[in-house]
C-alpha atoms as a PDB file:
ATOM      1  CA  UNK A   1      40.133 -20.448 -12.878  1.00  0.00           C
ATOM      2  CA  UNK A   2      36.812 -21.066 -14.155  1.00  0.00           C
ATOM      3  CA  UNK A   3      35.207 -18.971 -17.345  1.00  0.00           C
ATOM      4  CA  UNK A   4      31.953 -19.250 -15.511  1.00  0.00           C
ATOM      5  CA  UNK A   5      30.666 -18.859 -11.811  1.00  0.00           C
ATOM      6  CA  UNK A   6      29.483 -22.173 -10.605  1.00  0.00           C
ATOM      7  CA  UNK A   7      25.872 -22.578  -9.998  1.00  0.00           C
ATOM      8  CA  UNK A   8      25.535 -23.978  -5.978  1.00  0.00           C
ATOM      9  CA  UNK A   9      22.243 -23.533  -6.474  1.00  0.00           C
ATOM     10  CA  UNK A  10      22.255 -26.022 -10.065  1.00  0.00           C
ATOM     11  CA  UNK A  11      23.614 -28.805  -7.253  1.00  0.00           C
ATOM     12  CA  UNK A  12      21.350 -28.779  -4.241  1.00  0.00           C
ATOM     13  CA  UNK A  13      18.402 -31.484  -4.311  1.00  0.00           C
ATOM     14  CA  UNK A  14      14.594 -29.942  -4.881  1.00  0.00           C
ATOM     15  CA  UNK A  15      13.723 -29.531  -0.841  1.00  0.00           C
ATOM     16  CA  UNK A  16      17.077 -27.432   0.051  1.00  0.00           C
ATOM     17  CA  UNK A  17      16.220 -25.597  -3.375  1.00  0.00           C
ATOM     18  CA  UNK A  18      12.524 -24.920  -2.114  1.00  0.00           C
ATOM     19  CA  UNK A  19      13.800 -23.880   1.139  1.00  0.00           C
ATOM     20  CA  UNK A  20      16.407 -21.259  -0.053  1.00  0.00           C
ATOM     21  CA  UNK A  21      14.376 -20.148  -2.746  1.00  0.00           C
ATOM     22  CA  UNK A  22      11.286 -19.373   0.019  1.00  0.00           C
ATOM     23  CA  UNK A  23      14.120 -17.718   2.382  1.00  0.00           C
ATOM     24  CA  UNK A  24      15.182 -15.384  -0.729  1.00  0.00           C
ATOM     25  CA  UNK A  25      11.395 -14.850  -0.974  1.00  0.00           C
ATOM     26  CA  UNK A  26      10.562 -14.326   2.505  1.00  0.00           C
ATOM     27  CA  UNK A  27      13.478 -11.641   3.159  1.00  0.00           C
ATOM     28  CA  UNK A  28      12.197 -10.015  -0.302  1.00  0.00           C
ATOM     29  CA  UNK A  29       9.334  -9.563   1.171  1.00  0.00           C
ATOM     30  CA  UNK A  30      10.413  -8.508   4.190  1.00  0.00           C
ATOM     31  CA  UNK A  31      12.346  -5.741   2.786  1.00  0.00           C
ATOM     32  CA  UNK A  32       9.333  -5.039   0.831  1.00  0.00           C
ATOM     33  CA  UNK A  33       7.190  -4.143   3.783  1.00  0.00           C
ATOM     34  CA  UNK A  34       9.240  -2.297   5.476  1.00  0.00           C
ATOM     35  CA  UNK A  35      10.073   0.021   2.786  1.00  0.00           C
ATOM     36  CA  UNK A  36       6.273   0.223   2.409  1.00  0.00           C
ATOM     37  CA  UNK A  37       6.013   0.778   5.998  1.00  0.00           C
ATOM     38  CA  UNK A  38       8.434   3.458   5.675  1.00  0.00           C
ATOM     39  CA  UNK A  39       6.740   5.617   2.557  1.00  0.00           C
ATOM     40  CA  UNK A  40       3.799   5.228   4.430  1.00  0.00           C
ATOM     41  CA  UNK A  41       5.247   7.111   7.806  1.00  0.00           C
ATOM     42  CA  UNK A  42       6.376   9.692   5.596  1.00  0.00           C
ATOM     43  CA  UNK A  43       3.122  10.371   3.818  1.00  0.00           C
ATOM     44  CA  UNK A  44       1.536  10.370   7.358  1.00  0.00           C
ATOM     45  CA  UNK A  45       3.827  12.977   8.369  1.00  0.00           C
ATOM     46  CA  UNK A  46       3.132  15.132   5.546  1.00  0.00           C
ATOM     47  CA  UNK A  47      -0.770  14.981   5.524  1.00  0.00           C
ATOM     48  CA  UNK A  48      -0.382  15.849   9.529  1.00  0.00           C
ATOM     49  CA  UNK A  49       2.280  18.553   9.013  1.00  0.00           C
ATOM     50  CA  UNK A  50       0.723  20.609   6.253  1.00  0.00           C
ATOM     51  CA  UNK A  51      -2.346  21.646   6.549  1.00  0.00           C
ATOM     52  CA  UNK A  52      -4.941  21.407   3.351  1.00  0.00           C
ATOM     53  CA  UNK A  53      -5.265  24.535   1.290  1.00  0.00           C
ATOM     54  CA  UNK A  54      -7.881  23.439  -1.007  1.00  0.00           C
ATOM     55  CA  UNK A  55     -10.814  21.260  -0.795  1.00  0.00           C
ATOM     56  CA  UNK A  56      -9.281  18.841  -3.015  1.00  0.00           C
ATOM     57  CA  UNK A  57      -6.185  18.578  -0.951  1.00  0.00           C
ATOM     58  CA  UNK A  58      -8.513  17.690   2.096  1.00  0.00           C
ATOM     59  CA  UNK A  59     -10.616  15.249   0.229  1.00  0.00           C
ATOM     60  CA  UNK A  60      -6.837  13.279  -0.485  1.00  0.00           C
ATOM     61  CA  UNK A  61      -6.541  13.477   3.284  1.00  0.00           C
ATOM     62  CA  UNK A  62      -9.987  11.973   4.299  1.00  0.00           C
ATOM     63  CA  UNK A  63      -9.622   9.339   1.053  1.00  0.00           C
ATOM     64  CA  UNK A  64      -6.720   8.391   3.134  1.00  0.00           C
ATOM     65  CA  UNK A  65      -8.390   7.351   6.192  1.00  0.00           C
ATOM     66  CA  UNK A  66     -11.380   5.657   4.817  1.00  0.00           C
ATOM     67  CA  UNK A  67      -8.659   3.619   2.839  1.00  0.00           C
ATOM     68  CA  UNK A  68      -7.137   2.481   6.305  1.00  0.00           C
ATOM     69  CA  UNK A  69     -10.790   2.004   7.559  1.00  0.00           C
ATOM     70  CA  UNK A  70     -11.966  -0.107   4.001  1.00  0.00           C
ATOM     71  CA  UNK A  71      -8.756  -2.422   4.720  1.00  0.00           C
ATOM     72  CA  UNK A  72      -9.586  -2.365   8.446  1.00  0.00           C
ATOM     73  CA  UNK A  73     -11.484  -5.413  10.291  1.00  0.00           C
ATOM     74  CA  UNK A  74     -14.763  -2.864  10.969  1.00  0.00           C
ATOM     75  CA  UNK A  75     -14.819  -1.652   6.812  1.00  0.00           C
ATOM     76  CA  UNK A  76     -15.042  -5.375   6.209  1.00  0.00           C
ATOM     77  CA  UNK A  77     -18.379  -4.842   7.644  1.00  0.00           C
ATOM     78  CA  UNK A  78     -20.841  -4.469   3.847  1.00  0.00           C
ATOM     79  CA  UNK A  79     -22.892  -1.170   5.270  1.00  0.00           C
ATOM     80  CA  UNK A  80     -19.629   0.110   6.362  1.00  0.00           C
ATOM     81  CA  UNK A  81     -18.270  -0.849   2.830  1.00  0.00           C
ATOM     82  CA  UNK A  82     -21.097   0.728   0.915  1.00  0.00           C
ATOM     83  CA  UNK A  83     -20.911   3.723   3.079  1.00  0.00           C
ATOM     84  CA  UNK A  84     -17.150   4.121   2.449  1.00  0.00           C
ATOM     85  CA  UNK A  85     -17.859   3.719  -1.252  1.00  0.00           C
ATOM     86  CA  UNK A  86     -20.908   6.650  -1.438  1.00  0.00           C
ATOM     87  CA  UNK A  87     -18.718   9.072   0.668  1.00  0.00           C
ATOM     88  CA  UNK A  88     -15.931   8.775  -2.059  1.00  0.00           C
ATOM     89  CA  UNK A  89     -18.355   8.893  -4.888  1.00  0.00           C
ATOM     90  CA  UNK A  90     -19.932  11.920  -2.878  1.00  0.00           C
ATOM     91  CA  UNK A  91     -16.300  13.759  -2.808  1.00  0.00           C
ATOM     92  CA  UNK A  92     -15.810  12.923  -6.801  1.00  0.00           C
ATOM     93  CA  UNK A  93     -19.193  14.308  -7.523  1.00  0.00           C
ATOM     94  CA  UNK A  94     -18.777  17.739  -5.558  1.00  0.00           C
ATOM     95  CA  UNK A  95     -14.955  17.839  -6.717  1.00  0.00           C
ATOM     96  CA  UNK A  96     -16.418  18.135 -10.012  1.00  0.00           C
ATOM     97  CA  UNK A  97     -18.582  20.581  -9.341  1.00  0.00           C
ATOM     98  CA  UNK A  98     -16.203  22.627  -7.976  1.00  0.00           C
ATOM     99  CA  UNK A  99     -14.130  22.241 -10.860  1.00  0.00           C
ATOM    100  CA  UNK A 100     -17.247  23.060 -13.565  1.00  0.00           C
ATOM    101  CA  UNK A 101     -17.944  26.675 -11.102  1.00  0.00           C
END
């Protein structure tokens, strides 16, 4: 019996390496997403299920949603984009007030 595992990978030529190396990758990835895809359900389900008691709770919600819309094909449009970017600054600037009264 051998002290130390053998290596298949240490004996495969540079194109079958690439290729499993890019599968490992691809199902990382993979796995990635979907556990991504997952969290995000779940913090869907909580911004829908419980309703904002604070203003700062529903400025999270509505930063939210202009996040889907920035990374959406219409907030690639640059009005849209600047828009998006003033209505967050807005919600900073009167979260701060609110926090100074």
């Amino acid at each position: 019996m051998a002290e130390h595992p053998t290596s298949l990978d240490a004996h495969r030529g540079m194109a079958p390496q690439k290729a499993t190396d890019l599968r490992r990758l691809r199902a990382e990835v993979e796995a990635d997403q979907a556990a991504l895809r997952a969290r995000q359900a779940d913090l869907e389900r909580m911004l829908m299920d419980l309703p904002a008691s604070t203003w700062g709770e529903a400025v999270e919600k509505a930063r939210y949603l202009l996040g889907l819309l920035a990374t959406s094909p219409a907030g690639d449009d640059p009005r849209r984009r600047k828009l998006i970017d003033q209505v967050l600054a807005d919600f900073d600037h009167l979260l701060n007030l609110a926090d100074q009264g």
